[in-house]
Protein backbone atom coordinates (compact mmCIF):
# COMPACT_ATOMS: atom_id res chain seq x y z
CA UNK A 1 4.46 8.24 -3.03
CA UNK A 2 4.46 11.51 -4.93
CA UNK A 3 6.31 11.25 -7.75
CA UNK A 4 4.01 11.04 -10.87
CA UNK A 5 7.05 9.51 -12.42
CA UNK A 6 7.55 6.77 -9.88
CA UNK A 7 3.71 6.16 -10.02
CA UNK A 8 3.80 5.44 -13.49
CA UNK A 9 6.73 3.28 -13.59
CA UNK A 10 5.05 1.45 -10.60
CA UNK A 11 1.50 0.57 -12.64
CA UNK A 12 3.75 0.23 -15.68
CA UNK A 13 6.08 -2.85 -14.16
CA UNK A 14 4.93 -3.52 -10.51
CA UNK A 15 3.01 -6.69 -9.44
CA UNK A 16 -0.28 -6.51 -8.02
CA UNK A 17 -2.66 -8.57 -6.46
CA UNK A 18 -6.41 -8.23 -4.55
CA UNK A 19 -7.37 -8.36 -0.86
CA UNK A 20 -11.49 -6.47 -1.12
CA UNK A 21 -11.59 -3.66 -0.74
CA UNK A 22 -8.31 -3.18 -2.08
CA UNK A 23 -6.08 -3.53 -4.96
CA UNK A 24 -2.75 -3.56 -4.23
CA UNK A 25 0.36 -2.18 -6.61
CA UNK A 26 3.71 -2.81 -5.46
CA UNK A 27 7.63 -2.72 -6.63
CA UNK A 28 10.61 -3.29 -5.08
CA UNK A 29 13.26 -0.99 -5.54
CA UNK A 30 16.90 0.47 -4.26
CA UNK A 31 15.17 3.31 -1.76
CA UNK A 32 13.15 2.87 1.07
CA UNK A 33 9.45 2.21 1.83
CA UNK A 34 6.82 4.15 -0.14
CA UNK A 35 3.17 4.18 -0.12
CA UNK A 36 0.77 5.30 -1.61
CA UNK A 37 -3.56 5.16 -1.48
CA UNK A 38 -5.99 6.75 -4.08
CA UNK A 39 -10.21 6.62 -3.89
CA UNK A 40 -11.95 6.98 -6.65
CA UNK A 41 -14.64 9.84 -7.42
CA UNK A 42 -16.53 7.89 -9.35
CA UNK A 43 -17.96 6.07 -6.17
CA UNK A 44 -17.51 8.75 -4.24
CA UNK A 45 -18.51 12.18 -5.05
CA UNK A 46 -17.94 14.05 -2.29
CA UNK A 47 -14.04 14.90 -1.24
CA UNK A 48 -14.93 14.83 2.39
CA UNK A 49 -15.81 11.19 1.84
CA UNK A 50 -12.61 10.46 -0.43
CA UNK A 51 -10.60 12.23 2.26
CA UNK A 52 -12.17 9.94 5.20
CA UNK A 53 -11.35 7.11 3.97
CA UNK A 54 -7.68 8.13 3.04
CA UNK A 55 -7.29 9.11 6.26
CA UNK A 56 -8.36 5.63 7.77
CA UNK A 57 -5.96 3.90 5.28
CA UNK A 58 -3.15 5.95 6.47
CA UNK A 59 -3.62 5.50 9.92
CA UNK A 60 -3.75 1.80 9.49
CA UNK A 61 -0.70 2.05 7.77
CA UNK A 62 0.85 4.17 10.19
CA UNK A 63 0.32 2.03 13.05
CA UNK A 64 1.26 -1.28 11.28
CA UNK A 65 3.66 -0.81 8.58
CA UNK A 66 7.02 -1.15 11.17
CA UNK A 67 7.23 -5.06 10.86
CA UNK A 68 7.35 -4.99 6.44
CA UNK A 69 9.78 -1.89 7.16
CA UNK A 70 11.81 -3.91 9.24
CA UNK A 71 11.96 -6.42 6.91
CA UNK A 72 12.34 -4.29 3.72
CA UNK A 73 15.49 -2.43 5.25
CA UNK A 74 17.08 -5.96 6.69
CA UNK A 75 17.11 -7.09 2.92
CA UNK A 76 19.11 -3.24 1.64
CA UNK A 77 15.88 -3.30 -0.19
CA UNK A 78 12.60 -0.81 -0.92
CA UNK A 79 9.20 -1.54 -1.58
CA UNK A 80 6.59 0.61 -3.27
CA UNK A 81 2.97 0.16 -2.53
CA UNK A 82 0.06 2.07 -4.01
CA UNK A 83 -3.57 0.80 -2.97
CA UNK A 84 -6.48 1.76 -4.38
CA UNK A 85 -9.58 1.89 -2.60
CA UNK A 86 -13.00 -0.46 -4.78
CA UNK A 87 -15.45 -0.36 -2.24
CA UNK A 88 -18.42 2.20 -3.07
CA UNK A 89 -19.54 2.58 0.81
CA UNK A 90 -17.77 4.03 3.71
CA UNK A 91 -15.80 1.72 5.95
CA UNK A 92 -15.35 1.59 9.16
CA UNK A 93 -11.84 1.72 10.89
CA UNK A 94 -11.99 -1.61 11.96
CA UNK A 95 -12.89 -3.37 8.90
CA UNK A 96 -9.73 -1.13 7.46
CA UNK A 97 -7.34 -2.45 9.82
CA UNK A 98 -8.22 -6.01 9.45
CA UNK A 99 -7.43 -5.46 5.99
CA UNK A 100 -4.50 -3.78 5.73
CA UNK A 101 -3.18 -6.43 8.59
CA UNK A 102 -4.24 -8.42 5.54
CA UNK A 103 -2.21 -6.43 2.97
CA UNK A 104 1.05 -6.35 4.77
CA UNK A 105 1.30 -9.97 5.77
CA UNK A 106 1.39 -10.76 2.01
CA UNK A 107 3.70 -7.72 1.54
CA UNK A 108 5.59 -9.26 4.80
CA UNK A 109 6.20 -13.18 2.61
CA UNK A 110 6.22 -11.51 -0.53
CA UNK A 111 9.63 -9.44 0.86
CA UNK A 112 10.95 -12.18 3.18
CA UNK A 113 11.32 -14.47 -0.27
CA UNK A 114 13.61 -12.24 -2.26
CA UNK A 115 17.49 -12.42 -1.72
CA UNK A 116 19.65 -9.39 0.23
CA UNK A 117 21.19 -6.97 -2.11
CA UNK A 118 24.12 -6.34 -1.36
CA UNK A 119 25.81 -2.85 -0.01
């Protein structure tokens, strides 16, 4: 996600809900799969820190995200998710992939309960 616009209207009317370290904004919508992942500078000062763990989120995301997208586009439906990142130590990869495995099963009921638009 990289509209400020979207991002707004997203914390503005989106659901959320918690799986540590993350909280977990999401909408769906007419267009396609969007995501989003911010860290905060307040627990971590350095950007090459911020940046490490962004990159771990992504990659997670990357490599596990084709099962919600499947189910997203089988529905003529899209899904905006923006996570934001609590924890105030660096993770490892492994404890990030257990949790976004987490994150998108919940995403995965959450998108298999709403109806099919139709095209």
């Amino acid at each position: 996600m990289k509209s400020r616009k979207a991002i707004d209207q997203l914390f503005k009317e989106g659901q959320r809900f918690s799986v540590p370290p993350f909280h977990v904004r999401y909408q769906f919508t007419a267009a396609e799969l969007k995501f989003g992942i911010t860290v905060s500078s307040k627990n971590f000062k350095k950007a090459v820190d911020r940046n490490r763990v962004k990159r771990l989120v992504r990659e997670a995301w990357r490599l596990q995200k084709n099962e919600l997208q499947l189910a997203v586009a089988g529905k003529n439906k899209g899904l905006d998710i923006f996570l934001i990142y609590t924890a105030k130590e660096l993770p490892d990869y492994s404890l990030i992939e257990d949790k976004i495995s987490i994150v998108l099963k919940k995403l995965l009921k959450l998108a298999n309960e709403i109806p099919a638009a139709n095209s």
